[in-house]
PDB file of N, CA and C in Angstrom:
ATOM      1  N   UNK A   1     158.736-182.635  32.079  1.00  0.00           N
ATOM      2  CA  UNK A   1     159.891-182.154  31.352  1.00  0.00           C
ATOM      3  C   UNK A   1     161.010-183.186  31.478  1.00  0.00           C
ATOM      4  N   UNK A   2     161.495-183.475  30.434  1.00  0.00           N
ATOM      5  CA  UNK A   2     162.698-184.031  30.213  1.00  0.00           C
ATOM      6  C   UNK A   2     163.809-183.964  31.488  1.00  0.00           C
ATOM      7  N   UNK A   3     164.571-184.631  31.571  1.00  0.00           N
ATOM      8  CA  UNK A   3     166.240-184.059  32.584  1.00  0.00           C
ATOM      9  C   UNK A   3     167.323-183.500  31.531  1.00  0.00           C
ATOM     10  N   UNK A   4     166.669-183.782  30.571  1.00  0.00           N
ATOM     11  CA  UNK A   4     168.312-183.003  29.685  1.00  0.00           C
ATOM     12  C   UNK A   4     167.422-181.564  29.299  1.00  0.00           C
ATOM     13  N   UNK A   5     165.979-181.192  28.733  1.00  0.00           N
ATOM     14  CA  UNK A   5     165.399-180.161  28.470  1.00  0.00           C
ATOM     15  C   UNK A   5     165.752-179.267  30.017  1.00  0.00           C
ATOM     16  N   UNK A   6     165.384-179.658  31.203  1.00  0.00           N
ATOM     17  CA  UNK A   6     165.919-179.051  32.185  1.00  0.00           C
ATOM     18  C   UNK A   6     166.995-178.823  32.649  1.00  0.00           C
ATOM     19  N   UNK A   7     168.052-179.927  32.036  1.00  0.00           N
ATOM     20  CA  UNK A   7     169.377-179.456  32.548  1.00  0.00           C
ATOM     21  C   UNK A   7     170.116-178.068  31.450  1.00  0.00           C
ATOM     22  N   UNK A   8     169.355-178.341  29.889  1.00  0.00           N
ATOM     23  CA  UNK A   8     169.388-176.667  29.204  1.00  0.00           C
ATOM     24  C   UNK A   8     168.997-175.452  29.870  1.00  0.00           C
ATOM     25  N   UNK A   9     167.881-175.752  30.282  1.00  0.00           N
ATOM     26  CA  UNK A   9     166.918-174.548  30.667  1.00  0.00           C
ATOM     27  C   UNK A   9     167.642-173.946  31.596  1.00  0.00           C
ATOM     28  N   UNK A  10     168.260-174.731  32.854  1.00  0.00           N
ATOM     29  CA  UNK A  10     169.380-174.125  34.152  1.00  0.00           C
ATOM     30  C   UNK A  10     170.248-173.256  33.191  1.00  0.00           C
ATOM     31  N   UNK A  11     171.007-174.202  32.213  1.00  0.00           N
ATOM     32  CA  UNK A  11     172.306-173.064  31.725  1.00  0.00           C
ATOM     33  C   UNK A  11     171.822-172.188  31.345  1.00  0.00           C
ATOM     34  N   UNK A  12     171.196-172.256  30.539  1.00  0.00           N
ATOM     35  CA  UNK A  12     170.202-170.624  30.049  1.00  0.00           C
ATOM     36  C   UNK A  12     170.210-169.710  30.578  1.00  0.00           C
ATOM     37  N   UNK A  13     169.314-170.125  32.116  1.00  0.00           N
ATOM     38  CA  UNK A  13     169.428-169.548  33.104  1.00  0.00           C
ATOM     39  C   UNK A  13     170.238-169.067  33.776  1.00  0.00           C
ATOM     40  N   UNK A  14     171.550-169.527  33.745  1.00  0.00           N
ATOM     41  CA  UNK A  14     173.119-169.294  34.503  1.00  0.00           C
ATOM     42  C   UNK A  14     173.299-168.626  34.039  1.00  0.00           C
ATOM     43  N   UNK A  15     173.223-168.440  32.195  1.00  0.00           N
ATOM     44  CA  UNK A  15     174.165-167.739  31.030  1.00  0.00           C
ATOM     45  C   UNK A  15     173.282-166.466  31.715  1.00  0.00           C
ATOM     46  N   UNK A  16     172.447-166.249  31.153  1.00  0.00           N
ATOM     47  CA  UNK A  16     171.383-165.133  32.011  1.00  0.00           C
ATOM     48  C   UNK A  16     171.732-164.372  33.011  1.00  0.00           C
ATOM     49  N   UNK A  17     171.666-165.157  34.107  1.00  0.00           N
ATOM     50  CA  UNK A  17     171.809-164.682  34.940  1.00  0.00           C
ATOM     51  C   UNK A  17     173.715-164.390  35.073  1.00  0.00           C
ATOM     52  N   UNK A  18     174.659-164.541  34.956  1.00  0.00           N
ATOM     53  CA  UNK A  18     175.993-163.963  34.537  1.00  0.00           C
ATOM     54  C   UNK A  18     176.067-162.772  33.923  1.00  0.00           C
ATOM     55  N   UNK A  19     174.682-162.844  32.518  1.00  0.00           N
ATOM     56  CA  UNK A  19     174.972-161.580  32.081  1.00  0.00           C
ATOM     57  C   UNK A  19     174.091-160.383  32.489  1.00  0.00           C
ATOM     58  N   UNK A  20     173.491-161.150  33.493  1.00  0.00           N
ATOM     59  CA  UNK A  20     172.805-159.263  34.530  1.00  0.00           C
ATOM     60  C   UNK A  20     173.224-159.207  35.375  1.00  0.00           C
ATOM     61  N   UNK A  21     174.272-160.042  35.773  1.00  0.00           N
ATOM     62  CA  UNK A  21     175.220-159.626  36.763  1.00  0.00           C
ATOM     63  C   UNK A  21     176.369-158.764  36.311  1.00  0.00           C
ATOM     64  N   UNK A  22     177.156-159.101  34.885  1.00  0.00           N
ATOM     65  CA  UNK A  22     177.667-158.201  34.557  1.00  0.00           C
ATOM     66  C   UNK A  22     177.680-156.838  34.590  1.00  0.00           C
ATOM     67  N   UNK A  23     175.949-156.761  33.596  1.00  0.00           N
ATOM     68  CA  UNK A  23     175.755-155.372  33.394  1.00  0.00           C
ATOM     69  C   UNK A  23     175.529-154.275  34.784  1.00  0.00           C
ATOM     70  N   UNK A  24     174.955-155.354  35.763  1.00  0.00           N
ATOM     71  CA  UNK A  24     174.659-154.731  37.043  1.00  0.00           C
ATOM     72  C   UNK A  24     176.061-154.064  37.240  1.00  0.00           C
ATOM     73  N   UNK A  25     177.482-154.557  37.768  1.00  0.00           N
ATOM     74  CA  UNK A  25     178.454-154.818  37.650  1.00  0.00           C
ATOM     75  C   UNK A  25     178.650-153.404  37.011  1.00  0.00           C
ATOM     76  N   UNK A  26     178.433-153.217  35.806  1.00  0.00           N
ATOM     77  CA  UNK A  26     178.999-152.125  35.370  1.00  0.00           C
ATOM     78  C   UNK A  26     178.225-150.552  35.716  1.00  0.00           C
ATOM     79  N   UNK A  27     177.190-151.050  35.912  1.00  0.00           N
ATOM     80  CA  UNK A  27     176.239-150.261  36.284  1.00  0.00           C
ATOM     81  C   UNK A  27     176.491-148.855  37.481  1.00  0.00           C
ATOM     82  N   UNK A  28     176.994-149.930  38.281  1.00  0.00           N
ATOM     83  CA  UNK A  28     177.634-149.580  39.621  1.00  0.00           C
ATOM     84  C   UNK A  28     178.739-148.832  39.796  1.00  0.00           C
ATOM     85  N   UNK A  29     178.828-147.052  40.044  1.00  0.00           N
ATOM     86  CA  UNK A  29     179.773-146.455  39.883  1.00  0.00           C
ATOM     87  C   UNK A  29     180.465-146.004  41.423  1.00  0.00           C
ATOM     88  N   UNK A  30     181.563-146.237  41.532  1.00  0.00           N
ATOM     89  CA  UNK A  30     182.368-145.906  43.005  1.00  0.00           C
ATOM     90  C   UNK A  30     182.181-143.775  42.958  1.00  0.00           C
ATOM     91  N   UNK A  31     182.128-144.243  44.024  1.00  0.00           N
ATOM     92  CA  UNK A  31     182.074-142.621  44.564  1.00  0.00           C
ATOM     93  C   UNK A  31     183.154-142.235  45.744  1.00  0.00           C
ATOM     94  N   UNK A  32     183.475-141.638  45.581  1.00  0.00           N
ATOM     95  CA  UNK A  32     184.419-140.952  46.743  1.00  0.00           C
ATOM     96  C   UNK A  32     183.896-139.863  47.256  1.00  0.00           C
ATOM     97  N   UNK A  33     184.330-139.400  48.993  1.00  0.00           N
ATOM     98  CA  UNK A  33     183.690-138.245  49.620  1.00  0.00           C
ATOM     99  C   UNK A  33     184.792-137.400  49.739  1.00  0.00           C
ATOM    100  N   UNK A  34     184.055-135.560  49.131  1.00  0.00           N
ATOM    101  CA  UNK A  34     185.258-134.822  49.346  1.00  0.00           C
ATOM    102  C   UNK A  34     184.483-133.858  50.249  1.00  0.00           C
ATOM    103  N   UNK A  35     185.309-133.010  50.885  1.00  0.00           N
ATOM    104  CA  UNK A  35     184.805-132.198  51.686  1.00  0.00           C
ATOM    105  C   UNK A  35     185.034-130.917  50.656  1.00  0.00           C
ATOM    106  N   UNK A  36     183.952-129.947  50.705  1.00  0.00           N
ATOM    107  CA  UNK A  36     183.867-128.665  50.056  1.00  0.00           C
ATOM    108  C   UNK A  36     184.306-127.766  50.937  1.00  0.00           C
ATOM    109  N   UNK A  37     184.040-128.034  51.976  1.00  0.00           N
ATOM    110  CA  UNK A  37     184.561-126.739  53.223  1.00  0.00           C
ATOM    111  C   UNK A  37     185.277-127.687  54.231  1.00  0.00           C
ATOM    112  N   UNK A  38     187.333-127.358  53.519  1.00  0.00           N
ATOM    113  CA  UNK A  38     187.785-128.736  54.220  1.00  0.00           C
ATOM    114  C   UNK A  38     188.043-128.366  55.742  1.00  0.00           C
ATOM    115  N   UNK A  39     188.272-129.062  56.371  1.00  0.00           N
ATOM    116  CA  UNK A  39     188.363-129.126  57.856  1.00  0.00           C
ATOM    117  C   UNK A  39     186.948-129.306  57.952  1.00  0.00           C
ATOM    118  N   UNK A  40     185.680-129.580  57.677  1.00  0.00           N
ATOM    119  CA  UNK A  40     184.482-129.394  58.076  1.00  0.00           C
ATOM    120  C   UNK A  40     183.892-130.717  57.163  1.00  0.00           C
ATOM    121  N   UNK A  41     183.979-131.498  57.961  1.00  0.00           N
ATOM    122  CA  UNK A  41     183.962-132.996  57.292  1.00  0.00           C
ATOM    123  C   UNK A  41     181.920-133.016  56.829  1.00  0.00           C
ATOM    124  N   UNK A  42     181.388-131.829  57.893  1.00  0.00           N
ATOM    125  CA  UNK A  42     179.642-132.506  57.638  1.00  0.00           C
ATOM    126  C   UNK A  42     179.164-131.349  56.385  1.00  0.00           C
ATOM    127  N   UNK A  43     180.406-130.605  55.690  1.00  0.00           N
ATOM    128  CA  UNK A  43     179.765-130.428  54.463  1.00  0.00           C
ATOM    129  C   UNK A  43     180.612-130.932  53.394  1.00  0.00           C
ATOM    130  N   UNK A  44     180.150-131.623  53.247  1.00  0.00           N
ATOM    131  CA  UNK A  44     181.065-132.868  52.178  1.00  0.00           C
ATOM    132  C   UNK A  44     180.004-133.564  50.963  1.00  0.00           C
ATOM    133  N   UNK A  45     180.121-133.939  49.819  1.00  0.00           N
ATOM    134  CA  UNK A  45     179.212-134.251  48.974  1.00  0.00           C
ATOM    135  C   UNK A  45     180.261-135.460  48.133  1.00  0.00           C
ATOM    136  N   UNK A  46     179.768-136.167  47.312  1.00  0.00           N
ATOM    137  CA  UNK A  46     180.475-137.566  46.614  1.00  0.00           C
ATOM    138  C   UNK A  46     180.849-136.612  45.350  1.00  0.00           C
ATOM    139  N   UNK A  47     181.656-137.498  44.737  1.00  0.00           N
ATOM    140  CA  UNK A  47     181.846-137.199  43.182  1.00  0.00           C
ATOM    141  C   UNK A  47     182.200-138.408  42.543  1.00  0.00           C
ATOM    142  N   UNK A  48     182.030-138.723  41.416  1.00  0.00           N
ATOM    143  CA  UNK A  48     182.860-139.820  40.620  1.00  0.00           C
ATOM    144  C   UNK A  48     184.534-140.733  41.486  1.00  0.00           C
ATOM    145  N   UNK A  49     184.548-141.654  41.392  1.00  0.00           N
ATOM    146  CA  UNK A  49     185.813-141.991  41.568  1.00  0.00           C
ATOM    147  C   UNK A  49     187.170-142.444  39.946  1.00  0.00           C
ATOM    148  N   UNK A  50     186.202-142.395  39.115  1.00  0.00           N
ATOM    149  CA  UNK A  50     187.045-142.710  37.618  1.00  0.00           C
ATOM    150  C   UNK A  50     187.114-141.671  36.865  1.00  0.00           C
ATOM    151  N   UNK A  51     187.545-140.344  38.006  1.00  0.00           N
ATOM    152  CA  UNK A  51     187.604-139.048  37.283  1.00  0.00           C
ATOM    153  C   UNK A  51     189.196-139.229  36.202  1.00  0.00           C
ATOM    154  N   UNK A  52     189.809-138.702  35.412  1.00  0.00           N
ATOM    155  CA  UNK A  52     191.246-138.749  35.431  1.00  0.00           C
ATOM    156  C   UNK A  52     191.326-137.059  36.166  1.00  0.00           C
ATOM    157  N   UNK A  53     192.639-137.277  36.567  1.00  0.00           N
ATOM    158  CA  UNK A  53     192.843-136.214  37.632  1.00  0.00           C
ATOM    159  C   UNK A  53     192.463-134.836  37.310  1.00  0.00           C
ATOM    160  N   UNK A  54     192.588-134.360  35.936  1.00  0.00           N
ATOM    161  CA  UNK A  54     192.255-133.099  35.434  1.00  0.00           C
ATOM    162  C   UNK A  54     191.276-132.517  35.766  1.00  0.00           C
ATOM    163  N   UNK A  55     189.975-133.387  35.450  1.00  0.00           N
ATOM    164  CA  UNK A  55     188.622-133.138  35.313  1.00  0.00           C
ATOM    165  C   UNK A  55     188.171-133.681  37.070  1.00  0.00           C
ATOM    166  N   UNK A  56     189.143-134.150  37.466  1.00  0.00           N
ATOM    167  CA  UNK A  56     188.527-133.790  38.662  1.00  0.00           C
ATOM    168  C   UNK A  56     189.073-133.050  39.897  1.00  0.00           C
ATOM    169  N   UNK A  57     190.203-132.703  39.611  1.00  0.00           N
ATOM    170  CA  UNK A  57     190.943-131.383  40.290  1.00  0.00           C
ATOM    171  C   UNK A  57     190.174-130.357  39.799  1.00  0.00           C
ATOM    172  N   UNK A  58     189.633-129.932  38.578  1.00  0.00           N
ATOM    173  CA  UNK A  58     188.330-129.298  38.328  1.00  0.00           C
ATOM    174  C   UNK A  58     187.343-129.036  38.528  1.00  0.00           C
ATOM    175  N   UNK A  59     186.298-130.452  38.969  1.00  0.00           N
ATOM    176  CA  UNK A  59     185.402-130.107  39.342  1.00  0.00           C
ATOM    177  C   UNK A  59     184.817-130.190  40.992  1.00  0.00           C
ATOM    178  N   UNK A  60     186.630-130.305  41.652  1.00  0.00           N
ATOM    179  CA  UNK A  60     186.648-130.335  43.251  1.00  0.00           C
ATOM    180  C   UNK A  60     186.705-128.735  43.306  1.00  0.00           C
ATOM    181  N   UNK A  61     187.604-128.020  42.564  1.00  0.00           N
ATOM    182  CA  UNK A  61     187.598-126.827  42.385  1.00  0.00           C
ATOM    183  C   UNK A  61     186.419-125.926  42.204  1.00  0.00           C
ATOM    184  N   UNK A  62     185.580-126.701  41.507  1.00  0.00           N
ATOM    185  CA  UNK A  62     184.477-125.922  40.756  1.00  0.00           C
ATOM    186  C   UNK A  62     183.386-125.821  42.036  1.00  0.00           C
ATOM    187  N   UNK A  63     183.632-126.694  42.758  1.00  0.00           N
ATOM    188  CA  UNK A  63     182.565-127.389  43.702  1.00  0.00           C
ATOM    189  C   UNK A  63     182.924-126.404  45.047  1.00  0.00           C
ATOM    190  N   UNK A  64     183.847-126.095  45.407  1.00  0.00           N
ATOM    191  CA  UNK A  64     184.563-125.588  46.457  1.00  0.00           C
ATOM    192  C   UNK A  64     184.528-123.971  46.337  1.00  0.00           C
ATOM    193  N   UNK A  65     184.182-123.769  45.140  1.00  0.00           N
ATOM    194  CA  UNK A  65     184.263-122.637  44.809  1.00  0.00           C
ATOM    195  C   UNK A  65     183.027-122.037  44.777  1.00  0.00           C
ATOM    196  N   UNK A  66     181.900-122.675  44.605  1.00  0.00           N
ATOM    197  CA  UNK A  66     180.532-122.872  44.587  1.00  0.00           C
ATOM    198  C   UNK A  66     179.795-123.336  45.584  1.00  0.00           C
ATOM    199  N   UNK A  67     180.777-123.617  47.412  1.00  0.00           N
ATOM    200  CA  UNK A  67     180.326-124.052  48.235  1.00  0.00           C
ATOM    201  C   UNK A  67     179.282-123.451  49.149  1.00  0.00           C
ATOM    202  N   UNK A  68     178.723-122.177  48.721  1.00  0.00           N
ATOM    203  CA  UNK A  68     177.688-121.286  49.088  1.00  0.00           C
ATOM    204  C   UNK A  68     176.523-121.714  48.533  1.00  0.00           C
ATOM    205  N   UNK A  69     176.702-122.046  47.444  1.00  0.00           N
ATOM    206  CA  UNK A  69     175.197-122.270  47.015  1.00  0.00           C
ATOM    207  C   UNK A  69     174.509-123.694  47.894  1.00  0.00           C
ATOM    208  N   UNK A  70     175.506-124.692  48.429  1.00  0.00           N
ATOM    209  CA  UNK A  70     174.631-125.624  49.067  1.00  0.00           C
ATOM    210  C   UNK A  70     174.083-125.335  50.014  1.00  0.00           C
ATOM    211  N   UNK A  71     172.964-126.263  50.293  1.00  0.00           N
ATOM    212  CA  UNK A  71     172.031-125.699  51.723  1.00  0.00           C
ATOM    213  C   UNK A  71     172.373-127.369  52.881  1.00  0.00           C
ATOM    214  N   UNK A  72     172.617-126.976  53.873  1.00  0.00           N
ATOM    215  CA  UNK A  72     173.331-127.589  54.411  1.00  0.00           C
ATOM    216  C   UNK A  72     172.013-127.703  55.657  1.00  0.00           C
ATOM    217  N   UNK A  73     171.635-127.250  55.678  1.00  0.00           N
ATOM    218  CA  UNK A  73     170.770-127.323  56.699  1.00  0.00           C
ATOM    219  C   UNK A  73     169.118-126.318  56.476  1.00  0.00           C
ATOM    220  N   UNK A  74     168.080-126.469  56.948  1.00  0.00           N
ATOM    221  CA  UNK A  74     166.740-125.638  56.605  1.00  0.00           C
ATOM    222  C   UNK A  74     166.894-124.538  56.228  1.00  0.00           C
ATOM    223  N   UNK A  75     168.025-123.655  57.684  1.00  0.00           N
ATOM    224  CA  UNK A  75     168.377-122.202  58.030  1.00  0.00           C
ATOM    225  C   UNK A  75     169.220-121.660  56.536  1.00  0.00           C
ATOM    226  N   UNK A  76     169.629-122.631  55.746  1.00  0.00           N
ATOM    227  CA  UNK A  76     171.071-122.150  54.412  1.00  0.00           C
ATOM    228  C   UNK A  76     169.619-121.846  53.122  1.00  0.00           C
ATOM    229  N   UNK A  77     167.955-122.578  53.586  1.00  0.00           N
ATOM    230  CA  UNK A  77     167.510-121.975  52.534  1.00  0.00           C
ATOM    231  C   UNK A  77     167.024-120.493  52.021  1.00  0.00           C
ATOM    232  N   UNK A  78     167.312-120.008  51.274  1.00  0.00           N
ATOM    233  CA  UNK A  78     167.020-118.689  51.506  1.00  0.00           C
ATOM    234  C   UNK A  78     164.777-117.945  50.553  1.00  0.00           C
ATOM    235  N   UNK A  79     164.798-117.429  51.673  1.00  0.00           N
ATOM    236  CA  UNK A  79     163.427-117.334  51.446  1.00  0.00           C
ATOM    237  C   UNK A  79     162.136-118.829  51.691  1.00  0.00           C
ATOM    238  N   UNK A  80     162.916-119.575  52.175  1.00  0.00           N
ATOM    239  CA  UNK A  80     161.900-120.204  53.071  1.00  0.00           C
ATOM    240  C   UNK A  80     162.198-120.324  54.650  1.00  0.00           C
ATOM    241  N   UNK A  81     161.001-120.387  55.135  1.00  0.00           N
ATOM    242  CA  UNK A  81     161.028-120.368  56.565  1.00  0.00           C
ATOM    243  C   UNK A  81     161.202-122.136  56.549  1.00  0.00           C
ATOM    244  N   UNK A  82     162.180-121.555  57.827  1.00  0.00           N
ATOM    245  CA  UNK A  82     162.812-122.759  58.566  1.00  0.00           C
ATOM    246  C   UNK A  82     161.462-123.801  58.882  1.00  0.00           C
ATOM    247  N   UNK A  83     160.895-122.809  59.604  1.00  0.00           N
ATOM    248  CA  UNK A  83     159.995-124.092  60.621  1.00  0.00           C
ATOM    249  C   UNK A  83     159.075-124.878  59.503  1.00  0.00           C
ATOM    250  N   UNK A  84     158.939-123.902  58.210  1.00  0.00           N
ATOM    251  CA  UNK A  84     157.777-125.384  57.600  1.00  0.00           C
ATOM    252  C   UNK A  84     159.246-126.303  56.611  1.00  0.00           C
ATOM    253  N   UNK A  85     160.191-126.750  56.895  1.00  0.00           N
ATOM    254  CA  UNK A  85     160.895-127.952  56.809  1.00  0.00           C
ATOM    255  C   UNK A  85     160.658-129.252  57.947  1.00  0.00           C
ATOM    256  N   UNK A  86     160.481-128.601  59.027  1.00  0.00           N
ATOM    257  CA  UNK A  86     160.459-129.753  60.063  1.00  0.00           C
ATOM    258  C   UNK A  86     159.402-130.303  60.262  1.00  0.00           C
TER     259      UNK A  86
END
């Protein structure tokens, strides 16, 4: 191969590789940890961090409000026995 056919082929490659770094890049969404049962930091679950505040004073609400239904541990499932989890 040439040195100038190879010195294309690198940029190619750069251009390339820049643009799956981008998309990776966007790909990648921040999460924040809220606690559902506050003072009780080990039941806590993520949510979006690019909420605007509405929709997510909402769905901290929605979540907090709904903090029964998570199973937090084997014993929170209901109608299965504990011991066949472990």
């Amino acid at each position: 191969m040439k040195r100038k056919e190879k010195e294309e082929d690198e940029v190619v490659d750069m251009e390339r590789l820049k643009k799956l770094k981008a998309e990776r890049i966007d790909l990648i969404e921040e999460h924040k940890s809220i606690e559902l049962i506050p003072g009780e930091p080990n039941k806590a679950t993520r949510i979006r961090s690019r909420m605007n505040e509405t929709l997510e004073a909402m769905t901290i609400e929605f979540l907090r409000k709904n903090a029964d239904m998570f199973a937090w541990d084997p014993s929170d499932f209901k109608g299965i026995d504990p011991d066949g989890c472990s």
